[in-house]
Protein backbone atom coordinates (compact mmCIF):
# COMPACT_ATOMS: atom_id res chain seq x y z
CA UNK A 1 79.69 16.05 -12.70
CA UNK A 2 78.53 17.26 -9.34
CA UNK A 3 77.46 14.56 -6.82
CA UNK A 4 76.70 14.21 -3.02
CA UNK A 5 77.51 11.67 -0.65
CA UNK A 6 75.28 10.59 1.81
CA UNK A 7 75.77 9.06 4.93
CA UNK A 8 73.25 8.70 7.35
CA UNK A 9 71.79 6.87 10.41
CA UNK A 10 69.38 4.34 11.07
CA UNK A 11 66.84 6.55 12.16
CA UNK A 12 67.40 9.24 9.82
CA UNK A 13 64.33 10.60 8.18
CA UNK A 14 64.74 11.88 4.65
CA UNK A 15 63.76 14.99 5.95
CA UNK A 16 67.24 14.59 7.84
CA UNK A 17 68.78 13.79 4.71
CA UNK A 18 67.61 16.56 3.05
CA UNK A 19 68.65 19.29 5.46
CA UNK A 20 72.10 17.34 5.46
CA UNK A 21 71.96 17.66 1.51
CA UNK A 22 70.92 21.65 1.49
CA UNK A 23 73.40 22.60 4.10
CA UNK A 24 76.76 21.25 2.02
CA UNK A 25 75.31 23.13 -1.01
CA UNK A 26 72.40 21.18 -3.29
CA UNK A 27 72.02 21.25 -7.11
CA UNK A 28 73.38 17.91 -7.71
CA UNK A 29 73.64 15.21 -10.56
CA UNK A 30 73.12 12.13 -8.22
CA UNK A 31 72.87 10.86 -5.14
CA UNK A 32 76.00 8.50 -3.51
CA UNK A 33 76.36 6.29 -0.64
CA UNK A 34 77.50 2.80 0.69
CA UNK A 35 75.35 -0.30 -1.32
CA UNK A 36 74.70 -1.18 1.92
CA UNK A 37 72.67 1.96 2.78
CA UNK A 38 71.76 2.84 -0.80
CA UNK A 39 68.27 0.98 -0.92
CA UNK A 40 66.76 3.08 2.42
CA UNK A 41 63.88 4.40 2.18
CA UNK A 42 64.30 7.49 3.03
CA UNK A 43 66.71 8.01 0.55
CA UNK A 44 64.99 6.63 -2.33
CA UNK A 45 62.52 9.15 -1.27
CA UNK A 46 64.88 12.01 -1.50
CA UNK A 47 66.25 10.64 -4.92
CA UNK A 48 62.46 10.30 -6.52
CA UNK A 49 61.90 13.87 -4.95
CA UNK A 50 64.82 15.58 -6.31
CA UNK A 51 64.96 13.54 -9.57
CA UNK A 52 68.08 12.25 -8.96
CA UNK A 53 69.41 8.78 -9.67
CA UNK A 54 71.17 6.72 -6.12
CA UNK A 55 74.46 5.22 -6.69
CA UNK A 56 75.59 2.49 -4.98
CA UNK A 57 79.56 2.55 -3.93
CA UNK A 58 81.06 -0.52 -3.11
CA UNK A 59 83.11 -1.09 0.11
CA UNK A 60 86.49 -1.69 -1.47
CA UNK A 61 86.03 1.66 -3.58
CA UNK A 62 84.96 3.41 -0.05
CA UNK A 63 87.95 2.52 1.56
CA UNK A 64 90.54 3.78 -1.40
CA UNK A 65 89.76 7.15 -1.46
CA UNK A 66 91.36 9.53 1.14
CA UNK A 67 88.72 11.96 2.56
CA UNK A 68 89.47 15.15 5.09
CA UNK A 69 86.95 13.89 8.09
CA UNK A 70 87.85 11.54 10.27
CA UNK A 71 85.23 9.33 12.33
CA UNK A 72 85.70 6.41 14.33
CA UNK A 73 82.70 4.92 13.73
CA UNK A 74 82.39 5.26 10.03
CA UNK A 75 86.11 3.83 9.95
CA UNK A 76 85.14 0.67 12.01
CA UNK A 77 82.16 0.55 9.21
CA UNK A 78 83.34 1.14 6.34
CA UNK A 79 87.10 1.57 6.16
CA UNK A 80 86.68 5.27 5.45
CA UNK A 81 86.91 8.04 7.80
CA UNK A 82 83.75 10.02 6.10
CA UNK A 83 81.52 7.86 4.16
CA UNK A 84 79.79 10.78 2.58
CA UNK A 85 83.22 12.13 1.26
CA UNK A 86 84.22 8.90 -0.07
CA UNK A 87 80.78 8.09 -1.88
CA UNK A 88 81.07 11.76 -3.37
CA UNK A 89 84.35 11.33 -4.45
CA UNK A 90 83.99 7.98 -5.67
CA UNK A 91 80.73 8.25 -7.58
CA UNK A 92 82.26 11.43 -9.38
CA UNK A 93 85.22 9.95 -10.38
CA UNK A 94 88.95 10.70 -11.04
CA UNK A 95 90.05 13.62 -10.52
CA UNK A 96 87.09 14.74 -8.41
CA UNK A 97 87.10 17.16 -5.62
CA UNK A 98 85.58 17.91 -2.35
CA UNK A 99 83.40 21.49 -2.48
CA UNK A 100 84.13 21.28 1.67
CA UNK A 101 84.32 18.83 3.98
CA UNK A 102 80.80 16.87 4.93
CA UNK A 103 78.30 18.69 6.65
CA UNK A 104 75.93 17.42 9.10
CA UNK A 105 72.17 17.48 9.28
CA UNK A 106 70.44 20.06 12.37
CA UNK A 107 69.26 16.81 14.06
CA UNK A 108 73.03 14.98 13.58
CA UNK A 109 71.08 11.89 11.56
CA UNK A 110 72.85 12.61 8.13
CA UNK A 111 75.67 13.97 6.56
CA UNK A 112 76.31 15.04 3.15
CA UNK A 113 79.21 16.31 0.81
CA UNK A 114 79.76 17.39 -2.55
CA UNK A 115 82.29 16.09 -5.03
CA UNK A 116 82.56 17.90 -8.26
CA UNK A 117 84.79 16.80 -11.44
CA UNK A 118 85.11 19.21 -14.20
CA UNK A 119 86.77 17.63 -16.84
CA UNK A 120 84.11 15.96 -18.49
């Protein structure tokens, strides 16, 4: 299973979301991110566009899994220091693995990374 986590501002357009999405790699299963953030708009839009279903990752599953990026902010958020590493990683499961660290969006709205777990 291949899966991307998505974490995003505010603002961000799902234009944003999708540049953030292309630049850590594409050609996904799903579509990952907080429950908070996982009924936006924008990326419902992205999810209807790409065919792709959204799922929602709870805070407590956020916060236990260790990521590689490190940002304040998200951590005072969510307990995480990348919440589109840990909503990749959770969403694909045990055993799952980071492609490469997140990746942000041209206009620095988004970010995205890709979790894959091959033992399906």
């Amino acid at each position: 299973m291949r899966v991307a986590g998505m974490g995003f501002r505010k603002a961000a357009s799902a234009a944003s979301l999708a540049d953030a999405l292309t630049r850590a790699g594409g050609n996904v299963m799903a579509l990952a991110t907080a429950q908070d953030k996982a009924g936006a708009p924008e990326l419902i839009a992205l999810a209807q566009s790409l065919g792709l279903p959204v799922i929602a990752i709870a805070p407590d599953d956020l916060a236990a899994v260790q990521v590689s990026t490190h940002s304040p902010r998200v951590i005072a958020l969510y307990n995480t220091g990348s919440l589109a590493e840990a909503a990749a990683l959770a969403a694909a499961g045990p055993g799952a693995t980071l492609t490469g660290p997140r990746v942000t969006s041209a206009d620095g709205m988004a970010t995205a990374a890709i979790a894959e777990r091959t033992d399906e």
